[in-house]
N, C-alpha and C. Protein backbone atom coordinates (compact mmCIF):
# COMPACT_ATOMS: atom_id res chain seq x y z
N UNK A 1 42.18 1.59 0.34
CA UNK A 1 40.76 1.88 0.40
C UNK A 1 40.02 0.56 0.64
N UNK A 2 38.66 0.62 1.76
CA UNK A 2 38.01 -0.91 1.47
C UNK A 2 37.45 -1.25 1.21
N UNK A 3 36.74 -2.46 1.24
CA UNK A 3 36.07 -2.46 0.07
C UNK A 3 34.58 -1.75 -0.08
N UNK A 4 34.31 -1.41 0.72
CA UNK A 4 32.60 -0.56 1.05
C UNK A 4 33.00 0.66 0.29
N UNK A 5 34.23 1.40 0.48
CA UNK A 5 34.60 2.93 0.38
C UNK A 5 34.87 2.81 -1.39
N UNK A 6 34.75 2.12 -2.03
CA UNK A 6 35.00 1.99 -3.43
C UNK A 6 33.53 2.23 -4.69
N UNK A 7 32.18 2.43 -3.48
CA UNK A 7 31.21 2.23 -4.05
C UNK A 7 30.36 3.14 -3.45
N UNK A 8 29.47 4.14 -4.08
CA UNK A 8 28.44 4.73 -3.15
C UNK A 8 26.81 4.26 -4.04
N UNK A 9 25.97 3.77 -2.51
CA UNK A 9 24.78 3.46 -2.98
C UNK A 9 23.73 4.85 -2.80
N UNK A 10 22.77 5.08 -3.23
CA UNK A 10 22.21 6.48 -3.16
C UNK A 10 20.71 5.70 -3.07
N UNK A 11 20.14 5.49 -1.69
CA UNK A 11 18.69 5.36 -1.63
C UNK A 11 18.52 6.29 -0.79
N UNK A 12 17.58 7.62 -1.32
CA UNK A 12 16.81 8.40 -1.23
C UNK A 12 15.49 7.96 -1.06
N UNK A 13 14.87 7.19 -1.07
CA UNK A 13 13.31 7.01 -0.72
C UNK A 13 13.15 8.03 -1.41
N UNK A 14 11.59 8.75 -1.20
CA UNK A 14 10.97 9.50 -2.63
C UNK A 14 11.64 10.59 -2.96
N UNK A 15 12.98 10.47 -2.87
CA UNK A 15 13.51 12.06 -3.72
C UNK A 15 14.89 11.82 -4.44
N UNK A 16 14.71 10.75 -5.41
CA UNK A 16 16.08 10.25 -5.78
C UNK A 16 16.49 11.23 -7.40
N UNK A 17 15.57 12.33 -7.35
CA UNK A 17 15.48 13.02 -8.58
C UNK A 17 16.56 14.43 -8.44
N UNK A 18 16.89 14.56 -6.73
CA UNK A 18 17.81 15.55 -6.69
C UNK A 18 18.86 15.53 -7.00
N UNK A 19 19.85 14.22 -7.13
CA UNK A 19 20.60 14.07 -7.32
C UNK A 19 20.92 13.54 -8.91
N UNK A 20 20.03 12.69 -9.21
CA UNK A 20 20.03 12.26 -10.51
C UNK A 20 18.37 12.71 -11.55
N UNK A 21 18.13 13.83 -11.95
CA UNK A 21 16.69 13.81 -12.23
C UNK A 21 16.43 13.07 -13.44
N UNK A 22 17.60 13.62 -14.50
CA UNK A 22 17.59 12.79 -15.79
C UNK A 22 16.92 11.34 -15.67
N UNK A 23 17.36 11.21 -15.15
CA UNK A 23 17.92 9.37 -14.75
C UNK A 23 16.35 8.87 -14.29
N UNK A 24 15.72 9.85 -13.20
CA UNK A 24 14.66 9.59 -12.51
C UNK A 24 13.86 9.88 -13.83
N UNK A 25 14.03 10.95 -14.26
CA UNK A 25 12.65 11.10 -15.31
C UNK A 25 12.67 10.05 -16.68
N UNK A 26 13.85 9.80 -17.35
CA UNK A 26 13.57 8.66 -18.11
C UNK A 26 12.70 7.62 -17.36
N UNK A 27 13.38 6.96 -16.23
CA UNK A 27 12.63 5.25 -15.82
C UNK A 27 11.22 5.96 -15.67
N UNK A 28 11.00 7.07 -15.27
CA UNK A 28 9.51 7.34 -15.33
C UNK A 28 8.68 7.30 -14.22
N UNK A 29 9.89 7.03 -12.87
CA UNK A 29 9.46 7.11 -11.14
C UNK A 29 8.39 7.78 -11.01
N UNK A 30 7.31 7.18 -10.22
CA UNK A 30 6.17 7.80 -9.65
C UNK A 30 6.02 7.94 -8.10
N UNK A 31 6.04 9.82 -7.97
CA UNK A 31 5.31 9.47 -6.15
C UNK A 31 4.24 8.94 -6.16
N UNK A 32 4.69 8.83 -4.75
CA UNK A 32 3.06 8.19 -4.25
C UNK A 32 3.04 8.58 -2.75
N UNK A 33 1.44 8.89 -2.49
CA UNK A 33 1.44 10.04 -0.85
C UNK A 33 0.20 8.78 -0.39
N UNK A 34 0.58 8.28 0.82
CA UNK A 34 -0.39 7.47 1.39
C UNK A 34 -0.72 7.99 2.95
N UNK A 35 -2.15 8.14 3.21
CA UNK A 35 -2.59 8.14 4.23
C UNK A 35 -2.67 7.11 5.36
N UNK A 36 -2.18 7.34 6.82
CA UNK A 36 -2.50 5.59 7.52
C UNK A 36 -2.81 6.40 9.44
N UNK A 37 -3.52 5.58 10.02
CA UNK A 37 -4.04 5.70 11.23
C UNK A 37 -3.68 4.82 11.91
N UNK A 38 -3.41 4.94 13.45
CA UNK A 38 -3.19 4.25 14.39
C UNK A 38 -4.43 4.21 15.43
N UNK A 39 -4.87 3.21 16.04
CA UNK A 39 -5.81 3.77 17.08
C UNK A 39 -5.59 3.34 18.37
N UNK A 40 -6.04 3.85 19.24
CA UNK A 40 -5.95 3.52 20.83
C UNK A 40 -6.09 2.15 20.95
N UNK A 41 -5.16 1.23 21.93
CA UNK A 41 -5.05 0.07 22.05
C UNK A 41 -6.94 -0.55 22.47
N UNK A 42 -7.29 -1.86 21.59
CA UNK A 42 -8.43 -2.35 21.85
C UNK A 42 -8.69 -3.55 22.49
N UNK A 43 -9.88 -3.75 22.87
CA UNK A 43 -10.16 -5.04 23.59
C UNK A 43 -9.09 -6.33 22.94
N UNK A 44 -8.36 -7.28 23.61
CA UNK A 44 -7.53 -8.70 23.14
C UNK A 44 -8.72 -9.31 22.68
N UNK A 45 -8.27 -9.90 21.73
CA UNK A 45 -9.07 -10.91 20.88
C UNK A 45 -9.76 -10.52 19.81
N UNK A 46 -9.84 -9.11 19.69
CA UNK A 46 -11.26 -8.33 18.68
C UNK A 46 -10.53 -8.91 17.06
N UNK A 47 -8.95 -8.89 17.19
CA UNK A 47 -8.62 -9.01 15.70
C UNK A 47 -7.50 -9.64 15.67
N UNK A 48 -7.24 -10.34 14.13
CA UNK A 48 -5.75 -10.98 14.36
C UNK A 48 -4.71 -10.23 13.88
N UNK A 49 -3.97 -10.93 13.59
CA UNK A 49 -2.63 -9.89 12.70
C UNK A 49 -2.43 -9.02 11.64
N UNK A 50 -3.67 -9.26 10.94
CA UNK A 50 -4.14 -8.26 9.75
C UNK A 50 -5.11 -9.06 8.83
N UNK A 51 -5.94 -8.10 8.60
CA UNK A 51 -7.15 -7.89 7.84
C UNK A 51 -6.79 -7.24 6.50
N UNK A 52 -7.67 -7.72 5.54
CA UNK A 52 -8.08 -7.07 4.65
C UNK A 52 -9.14 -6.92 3.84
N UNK A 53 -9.54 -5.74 3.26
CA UNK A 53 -11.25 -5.90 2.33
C UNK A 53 -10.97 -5.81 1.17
N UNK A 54 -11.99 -5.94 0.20
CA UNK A 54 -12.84 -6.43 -1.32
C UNK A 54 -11.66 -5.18 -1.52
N UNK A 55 -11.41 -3.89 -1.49
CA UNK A 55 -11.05 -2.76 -2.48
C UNK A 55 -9.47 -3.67 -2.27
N UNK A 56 -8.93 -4.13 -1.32
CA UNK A 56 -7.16 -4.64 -1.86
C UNK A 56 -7.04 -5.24 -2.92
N UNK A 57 -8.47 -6.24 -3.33
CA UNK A 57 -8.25 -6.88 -4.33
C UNK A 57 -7.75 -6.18 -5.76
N UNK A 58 -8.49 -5.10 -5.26
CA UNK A 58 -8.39 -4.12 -6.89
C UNK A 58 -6.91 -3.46 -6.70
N UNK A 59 -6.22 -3.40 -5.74
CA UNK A 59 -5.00 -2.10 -5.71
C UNK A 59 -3.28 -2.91 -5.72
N UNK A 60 -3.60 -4.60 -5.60
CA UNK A 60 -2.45 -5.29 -6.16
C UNK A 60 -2.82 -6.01 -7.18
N UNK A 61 -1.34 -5.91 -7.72
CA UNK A 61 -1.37 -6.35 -8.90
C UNK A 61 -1.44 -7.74 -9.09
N UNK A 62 -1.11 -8.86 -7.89
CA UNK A 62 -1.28 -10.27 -8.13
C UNK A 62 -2.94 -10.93 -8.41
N UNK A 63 -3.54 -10.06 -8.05
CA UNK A 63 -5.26 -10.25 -7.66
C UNK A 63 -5.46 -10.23 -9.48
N UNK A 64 -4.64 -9.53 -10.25
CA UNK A 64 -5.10 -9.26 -11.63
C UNK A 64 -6.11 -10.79 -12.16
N UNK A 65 -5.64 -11.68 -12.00
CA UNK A 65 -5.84 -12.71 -12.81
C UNK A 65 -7.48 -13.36 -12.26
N UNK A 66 -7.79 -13.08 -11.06
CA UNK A 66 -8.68 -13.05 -10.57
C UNK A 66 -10.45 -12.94 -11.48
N UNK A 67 -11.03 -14.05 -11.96
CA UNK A 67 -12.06 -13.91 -12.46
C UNK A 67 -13.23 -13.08 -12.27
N UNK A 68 -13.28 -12.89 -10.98
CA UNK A 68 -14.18 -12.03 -10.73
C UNK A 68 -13.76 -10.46 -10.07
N UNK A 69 -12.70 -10.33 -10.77
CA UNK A 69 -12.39 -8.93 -10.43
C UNK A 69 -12.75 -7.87 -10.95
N UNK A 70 -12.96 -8.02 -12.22
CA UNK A 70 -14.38 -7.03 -13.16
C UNK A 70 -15.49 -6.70 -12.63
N UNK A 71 -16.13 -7.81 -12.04
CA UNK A 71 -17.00 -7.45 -11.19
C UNK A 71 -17.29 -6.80 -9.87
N UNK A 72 -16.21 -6.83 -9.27
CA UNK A 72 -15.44 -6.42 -8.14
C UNK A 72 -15.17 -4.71 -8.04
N UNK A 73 -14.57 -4.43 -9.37
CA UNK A 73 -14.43 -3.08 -10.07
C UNK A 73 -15.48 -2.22 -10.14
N UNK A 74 -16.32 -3.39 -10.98
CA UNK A 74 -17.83 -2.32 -11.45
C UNK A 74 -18.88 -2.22 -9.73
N UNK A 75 -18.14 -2.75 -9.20
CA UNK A 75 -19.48 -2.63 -7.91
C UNK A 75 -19.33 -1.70 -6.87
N UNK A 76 -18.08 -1.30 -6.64
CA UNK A 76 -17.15 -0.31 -6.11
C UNK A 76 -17.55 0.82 -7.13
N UNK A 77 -17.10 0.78 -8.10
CA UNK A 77 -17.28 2.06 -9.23
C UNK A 77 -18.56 2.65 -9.09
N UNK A 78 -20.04 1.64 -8.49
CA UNK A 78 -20.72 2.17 -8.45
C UNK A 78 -21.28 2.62 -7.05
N UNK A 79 -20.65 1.92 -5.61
CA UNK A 79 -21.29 2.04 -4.55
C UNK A 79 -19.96 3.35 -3.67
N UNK A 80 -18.62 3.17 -4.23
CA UNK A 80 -17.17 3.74 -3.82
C UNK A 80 -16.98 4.55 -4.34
N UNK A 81 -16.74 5.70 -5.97
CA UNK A 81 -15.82 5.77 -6.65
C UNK A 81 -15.27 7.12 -6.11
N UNK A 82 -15.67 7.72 -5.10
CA UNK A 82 -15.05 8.62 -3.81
C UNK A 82 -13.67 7.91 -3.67
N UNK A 83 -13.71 7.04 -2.76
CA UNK A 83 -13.10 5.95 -2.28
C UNK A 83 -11.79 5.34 -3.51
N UNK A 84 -12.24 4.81 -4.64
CA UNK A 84 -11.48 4.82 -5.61
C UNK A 84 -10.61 5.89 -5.83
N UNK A 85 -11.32 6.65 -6.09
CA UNK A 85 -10.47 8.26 -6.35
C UNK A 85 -8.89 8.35 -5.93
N UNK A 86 -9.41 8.44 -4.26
CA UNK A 86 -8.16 8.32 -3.35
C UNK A 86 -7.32 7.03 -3.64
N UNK A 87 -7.68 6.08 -4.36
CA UNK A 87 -7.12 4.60 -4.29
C UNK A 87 -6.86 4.23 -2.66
N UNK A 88 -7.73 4.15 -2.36
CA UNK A 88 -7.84 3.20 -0.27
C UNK A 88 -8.42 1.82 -1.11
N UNK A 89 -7.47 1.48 -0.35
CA UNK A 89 -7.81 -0.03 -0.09
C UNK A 89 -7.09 -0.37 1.24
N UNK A 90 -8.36 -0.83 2.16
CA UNK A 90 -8.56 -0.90 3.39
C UNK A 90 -7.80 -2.32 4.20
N UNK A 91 -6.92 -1.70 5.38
CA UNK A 91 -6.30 -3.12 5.86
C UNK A 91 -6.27 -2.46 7.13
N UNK A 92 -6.30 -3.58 8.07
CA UNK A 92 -6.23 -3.33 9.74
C UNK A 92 -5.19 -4.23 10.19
N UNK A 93 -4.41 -3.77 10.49
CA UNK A 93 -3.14 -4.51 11.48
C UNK A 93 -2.78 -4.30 12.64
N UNK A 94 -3.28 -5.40 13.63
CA UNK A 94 -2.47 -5.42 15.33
C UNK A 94 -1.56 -4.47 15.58
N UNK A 95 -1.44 -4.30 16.41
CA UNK A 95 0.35 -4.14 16.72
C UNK A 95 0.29 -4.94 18.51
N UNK A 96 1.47 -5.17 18.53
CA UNK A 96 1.91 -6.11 19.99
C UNK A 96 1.70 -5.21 21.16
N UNK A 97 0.81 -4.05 20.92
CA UNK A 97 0.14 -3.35 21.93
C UNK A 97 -0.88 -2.74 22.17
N UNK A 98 -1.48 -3.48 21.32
CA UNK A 98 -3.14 -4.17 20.88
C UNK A 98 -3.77 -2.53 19.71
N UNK A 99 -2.62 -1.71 19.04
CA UNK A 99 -3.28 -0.54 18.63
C UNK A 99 -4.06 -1.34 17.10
N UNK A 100 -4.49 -0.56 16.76
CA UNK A 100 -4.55 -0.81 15.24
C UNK A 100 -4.03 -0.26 14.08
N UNK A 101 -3.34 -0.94 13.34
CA UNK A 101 -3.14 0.08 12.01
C UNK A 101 -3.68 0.09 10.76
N UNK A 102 -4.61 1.64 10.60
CA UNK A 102 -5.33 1.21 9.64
C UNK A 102 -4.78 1.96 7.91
N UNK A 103 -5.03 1.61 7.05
CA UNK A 103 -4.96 2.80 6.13
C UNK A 103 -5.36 1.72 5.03
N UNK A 104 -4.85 2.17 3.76
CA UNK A 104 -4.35 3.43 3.26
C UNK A 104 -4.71 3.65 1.87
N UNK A 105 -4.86 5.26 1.96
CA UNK A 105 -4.61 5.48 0.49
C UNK A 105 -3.60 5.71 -0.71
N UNK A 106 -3.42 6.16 -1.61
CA UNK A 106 -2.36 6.18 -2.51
C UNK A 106 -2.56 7.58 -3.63
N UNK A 107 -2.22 8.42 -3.25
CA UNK A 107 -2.12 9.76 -4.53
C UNK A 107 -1.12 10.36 -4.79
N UNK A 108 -1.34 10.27 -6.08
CA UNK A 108 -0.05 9.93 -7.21
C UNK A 108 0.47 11.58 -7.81
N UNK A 109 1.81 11.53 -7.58
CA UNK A 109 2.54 13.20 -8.20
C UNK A 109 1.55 14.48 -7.98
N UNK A 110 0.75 14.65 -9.00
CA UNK A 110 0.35 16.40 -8.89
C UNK A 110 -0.88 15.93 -8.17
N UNK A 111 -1.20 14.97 -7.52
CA UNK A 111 -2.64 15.22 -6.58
C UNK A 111 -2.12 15.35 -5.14
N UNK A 112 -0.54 15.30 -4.97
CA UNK A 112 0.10 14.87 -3.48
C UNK A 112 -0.14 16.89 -3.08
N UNK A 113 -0.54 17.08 -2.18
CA UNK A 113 -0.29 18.36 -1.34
C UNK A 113 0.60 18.10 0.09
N UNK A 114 0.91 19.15 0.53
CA UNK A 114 1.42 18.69 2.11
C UNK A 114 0.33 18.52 3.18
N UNK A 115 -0.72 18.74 3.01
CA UNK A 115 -1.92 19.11 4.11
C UNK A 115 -2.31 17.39 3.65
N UNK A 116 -2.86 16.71 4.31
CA UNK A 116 -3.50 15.57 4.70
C UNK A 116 -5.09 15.94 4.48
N UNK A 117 -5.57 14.91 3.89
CA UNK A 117 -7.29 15.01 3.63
C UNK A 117 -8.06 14.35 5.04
N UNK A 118 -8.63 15.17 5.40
CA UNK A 118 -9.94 14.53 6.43
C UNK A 118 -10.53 13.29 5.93
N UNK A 119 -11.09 14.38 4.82
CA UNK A 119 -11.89 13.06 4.03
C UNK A 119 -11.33 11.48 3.47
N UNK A 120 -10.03 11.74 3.15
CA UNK A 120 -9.38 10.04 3.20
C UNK A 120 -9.72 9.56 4.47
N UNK A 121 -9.25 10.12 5.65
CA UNK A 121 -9.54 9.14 6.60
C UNK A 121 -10.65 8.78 7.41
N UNK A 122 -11.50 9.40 7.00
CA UNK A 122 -13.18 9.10 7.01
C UNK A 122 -13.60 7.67 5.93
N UNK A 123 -12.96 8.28 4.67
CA UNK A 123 -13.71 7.08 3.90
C UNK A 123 -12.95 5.83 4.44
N UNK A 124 -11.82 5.94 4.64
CA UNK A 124 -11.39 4.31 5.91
C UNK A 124 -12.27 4.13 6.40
N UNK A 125 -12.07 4.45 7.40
CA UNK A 125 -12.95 4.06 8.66
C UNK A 125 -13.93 3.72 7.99
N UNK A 126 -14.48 4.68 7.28
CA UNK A 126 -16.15 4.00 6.77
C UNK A 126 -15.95 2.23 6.24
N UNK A 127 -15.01 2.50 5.08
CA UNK A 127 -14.71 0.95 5.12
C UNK A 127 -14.31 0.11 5.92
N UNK A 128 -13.66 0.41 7.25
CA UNK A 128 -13.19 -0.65 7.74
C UNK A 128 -14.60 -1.01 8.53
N UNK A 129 -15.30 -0.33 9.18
CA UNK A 129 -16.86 -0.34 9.75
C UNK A 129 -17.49 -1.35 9.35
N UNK A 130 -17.02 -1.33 7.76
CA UNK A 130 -17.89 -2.66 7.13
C UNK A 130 -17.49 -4.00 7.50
N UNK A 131 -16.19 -4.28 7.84
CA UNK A 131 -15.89 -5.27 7.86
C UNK A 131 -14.99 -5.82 9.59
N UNK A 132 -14.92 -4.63 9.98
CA UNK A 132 -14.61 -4.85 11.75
C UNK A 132 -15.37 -4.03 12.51
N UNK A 133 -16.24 -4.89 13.43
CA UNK A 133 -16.86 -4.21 14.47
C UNK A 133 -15.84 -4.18 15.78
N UNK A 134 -15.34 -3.15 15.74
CA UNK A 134 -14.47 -2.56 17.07
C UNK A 134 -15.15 -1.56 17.74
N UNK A 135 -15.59 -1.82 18.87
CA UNK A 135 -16.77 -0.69 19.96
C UNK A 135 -15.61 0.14 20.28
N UNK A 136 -15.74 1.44 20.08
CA UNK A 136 -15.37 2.44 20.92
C UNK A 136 -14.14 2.99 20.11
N UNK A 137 -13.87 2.63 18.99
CA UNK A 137 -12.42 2.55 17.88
C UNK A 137 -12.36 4.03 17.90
N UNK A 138 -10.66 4.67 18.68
CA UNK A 138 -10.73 5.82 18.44
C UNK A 138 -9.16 6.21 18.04
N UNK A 139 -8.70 6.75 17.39
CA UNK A 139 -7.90 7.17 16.61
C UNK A 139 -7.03 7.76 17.48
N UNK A 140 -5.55 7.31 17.42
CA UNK A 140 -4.94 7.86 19.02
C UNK A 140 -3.57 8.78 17.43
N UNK A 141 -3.12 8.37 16.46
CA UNK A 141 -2.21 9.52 15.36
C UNK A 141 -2.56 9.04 13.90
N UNK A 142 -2.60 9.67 13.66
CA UNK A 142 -2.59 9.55 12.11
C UNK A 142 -1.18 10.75 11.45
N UNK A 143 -0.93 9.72 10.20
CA UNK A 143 0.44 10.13 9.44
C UNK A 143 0.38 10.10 8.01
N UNK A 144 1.01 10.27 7.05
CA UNK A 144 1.77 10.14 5.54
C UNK A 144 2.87 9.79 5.38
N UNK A 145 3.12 9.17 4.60
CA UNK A 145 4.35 8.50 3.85
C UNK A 145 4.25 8.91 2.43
N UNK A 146 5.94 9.28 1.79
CA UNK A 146 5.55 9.43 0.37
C UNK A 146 6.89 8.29 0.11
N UNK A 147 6.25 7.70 -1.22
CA UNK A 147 7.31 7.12 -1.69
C UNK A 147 7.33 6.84 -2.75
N UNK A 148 8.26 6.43 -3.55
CA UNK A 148 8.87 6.45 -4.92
C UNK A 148 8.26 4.71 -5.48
N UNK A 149 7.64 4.90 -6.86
CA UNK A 149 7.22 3.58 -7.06
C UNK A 149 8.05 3.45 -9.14
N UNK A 150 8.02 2.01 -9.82
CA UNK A 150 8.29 2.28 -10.94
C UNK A 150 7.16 1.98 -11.52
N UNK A 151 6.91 2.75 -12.78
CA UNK A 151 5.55 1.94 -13.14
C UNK A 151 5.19 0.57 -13.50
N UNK A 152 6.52 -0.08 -13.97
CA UNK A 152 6.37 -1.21 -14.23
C UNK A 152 7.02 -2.37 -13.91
N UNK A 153 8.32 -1.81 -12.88
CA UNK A 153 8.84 -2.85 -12.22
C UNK A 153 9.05 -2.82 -10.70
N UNK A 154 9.50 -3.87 -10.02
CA UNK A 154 9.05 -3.87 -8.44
C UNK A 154 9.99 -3.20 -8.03
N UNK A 155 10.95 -2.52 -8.68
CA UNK A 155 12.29 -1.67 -8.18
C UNK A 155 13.10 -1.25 -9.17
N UNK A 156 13.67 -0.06 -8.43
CA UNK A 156 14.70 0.76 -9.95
C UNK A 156 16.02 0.69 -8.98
N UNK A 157 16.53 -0.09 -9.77
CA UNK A 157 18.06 -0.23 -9.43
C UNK A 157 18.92 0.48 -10.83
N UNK A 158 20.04 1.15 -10.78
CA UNK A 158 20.31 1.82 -11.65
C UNK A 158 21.99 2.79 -11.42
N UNK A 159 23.09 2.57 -12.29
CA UNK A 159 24.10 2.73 -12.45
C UNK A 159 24.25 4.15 -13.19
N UNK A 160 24.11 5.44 -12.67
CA UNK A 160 24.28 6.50 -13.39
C UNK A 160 25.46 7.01 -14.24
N UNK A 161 26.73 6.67 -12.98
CA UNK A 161 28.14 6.90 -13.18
C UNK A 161 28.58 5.62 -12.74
N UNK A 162 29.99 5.59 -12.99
CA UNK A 162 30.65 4.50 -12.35
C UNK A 162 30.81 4.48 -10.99
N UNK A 163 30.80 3.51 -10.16
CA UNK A 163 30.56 3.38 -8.85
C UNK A 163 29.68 4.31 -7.94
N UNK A 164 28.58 4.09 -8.81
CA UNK A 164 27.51 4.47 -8.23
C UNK A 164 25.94 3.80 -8.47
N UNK A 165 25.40 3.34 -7.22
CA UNK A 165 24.51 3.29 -7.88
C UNK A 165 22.72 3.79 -7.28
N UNK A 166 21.81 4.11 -7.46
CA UNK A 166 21.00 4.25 -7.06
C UNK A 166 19.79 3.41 -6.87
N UNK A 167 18.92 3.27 -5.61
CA UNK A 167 18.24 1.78 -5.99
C UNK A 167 16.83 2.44 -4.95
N UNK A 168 16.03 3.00 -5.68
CA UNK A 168 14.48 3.60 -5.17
C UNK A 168 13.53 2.46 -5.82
N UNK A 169 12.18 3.24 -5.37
CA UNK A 169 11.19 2.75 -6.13
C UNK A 169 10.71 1.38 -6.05
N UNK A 170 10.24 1.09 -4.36
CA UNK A 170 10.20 -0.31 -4.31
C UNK A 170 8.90 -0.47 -4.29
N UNK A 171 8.05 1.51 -3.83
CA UNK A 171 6.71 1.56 -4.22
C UNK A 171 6.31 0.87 -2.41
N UNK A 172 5.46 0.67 -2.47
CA UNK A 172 4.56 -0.16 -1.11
C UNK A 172 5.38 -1.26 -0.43
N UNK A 173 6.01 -1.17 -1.00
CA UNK A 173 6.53 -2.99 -0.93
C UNK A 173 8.19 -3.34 -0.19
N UNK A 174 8.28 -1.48 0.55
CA UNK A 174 9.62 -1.26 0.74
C UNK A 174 10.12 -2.13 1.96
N UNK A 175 8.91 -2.60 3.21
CA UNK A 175 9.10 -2.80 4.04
C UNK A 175 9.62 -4.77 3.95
N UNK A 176 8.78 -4.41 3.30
CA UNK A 176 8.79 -6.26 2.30
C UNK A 176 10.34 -6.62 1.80
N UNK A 177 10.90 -6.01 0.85
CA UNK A 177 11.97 -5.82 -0.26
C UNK A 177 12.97 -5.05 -0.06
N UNK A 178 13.31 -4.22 0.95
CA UNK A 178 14.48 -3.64 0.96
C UNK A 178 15.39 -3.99 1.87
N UNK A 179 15.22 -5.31 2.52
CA UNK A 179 17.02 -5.79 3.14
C UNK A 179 17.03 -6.77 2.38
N UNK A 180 16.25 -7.56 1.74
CA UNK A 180 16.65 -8.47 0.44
C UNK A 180 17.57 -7.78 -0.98
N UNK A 181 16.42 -6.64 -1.22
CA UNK A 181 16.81 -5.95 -2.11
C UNK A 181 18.44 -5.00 -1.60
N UNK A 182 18.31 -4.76 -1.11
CA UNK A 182 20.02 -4.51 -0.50
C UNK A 182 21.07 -5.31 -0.74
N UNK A 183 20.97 -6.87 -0.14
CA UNK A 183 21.82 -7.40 0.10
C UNK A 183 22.02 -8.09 -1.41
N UNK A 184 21.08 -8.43 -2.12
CA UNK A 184 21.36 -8.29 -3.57
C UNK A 184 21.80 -7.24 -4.40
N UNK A 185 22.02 -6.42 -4.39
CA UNK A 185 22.19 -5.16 -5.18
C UNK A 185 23.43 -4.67 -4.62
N UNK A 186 23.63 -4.92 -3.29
CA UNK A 186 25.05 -4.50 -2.88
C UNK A 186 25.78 -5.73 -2.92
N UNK A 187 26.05 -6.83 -2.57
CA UNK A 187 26.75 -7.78 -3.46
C UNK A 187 27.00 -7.73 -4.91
N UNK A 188 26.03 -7.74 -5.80
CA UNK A 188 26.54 -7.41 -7.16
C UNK A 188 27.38 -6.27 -7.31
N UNK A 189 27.31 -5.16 -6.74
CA UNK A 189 27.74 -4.03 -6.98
C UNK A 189 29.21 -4.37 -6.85
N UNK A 190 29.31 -5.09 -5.63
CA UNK A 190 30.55 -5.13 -4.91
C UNK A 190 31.28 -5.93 -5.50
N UNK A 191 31.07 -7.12 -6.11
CA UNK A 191 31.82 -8.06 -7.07
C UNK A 191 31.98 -7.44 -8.05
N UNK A 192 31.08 -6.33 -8.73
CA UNK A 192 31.92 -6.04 -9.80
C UNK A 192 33.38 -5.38 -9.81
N UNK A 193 33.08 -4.38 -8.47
CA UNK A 193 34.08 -3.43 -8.38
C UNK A 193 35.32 -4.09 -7.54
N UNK A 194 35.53 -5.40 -7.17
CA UNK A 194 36.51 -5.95 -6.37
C UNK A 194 37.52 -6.16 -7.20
C-alpha cells in the first residue's frame, strides 16, 4: 500500500456534518451563506486591485484592536443597521478582464435560505456608490457561496477515527489558507502514519 492510500483526508467545504455530525456539532461549526457580484468589464484605470470600506473594518477580526472602532460601530448602527443585519462589508476587486468583484455578505445557519436576497445586493452597491464612482456599473452574474467557519479558530482540523482526518472551517479565509493549510495537515498526518 502507499503511502497516500494509508490515510483518508475528508474536506467537505460546508457539509462536513454528513459524514461526521457528532464531531461537527461538538467543535460548534458555523455556516455561513455569502452574497457576491461580478460586473461588466469597466473603463482601465477606474480601480486598482481591490478596495475596501469603513463596514470591513467591523467584519475582521484583526481591526479588533483598533481605537476607533466603537465609533465606527455606533455610526453604522445608526446610518446602516439594514446593512449590518446582512453583515456586508463592502470590497471591489479587478479581475485581469477589467470586471469587478463586488460583495459580500455573511448569514449565518437558520437565516441561510436557497433563494438569494435582492435586497443584499442593493445594499452593496449602495455602499460601494459611496466610495467608487464607476459610470455605467452594470452587473453582468451574481452568485452564493456557503461555507463552514469555527467560531473561534481559523480552522478545524480533526482526527475522528484512526486514519482519518477531517479539516473544514477555514470560514472566508479558504482561498487564503487552504494549500498552506493542506500541505501542513497532510504532512503531519503522513508522518504519523509512516
Amino acid at each position: 500500500m502507499g503511502q497516500y492510500e494509508r490515510h483518508v483526508f475528508v474536506c467537505t467545504g460546508d457539509d462536513p456534518r454528513t459524514l461526521f455530525p457528532a464531531e461537527c456539532e461538538r467543535a460548534g461549526l458555523i455556516r455561513c451563506k455569502l452574497q457576491m457580484m461580478r460586473s461588466q468589464p469597466i473603463a482601465p484605470g477606474l480601480v486598482g486591485p481591490m478596495l475596501a470600506a469603513g463596514l470591513t473594518l467591523l467584519h475582521y477580526p484583526a481591526f479588533a484592536a483598533c481605537p476607533s472602532l466603537a465609533a465606527v460601530r455606533a455610526r453604522y448602527e445608526r446610518t446602516a443597521a439594514e446593512t449590518l443585519g446582512f453583515g456586508i462589508h463592502v470590497m471591489a476587486s479587478r479581475t485581469g478582464a477589467g470586471e469587478l468583484t463586488l460583495g459580500d455578505s455573511h448569514e449565518y445557519e437558520g437565516a441561510i435560505e436557497v433563494f438569494d436576497k435582492a435586497r443584499i445586493d442593493e445594499l452593496i452597491l449602495e455602499h460601494v456608490r459611496v466610495f467608487l464612482d464607476v459610470p455605467n456599473l452594470k452587473i453582468a452574474s451574481r452568485w452564493h457561496g456557503i461555507y463552514v467557519k469555527h467560531p473561534t479558530q481559523p480552522y478545524f482540523v480533526h482526527d475522528p477515527v484512526p486514519q482519518v482526518t477531517v479539516v473544514t472551517g477555514v470560514g472566508g479565509s479558504g482561498m487564503t489558507l487552504s494549500f498552506g493549510l493542506a500541505e501542513t495537515v497532510v504532512a503531519s498526518r503522513l508522518d504519523e502514519t509512516s
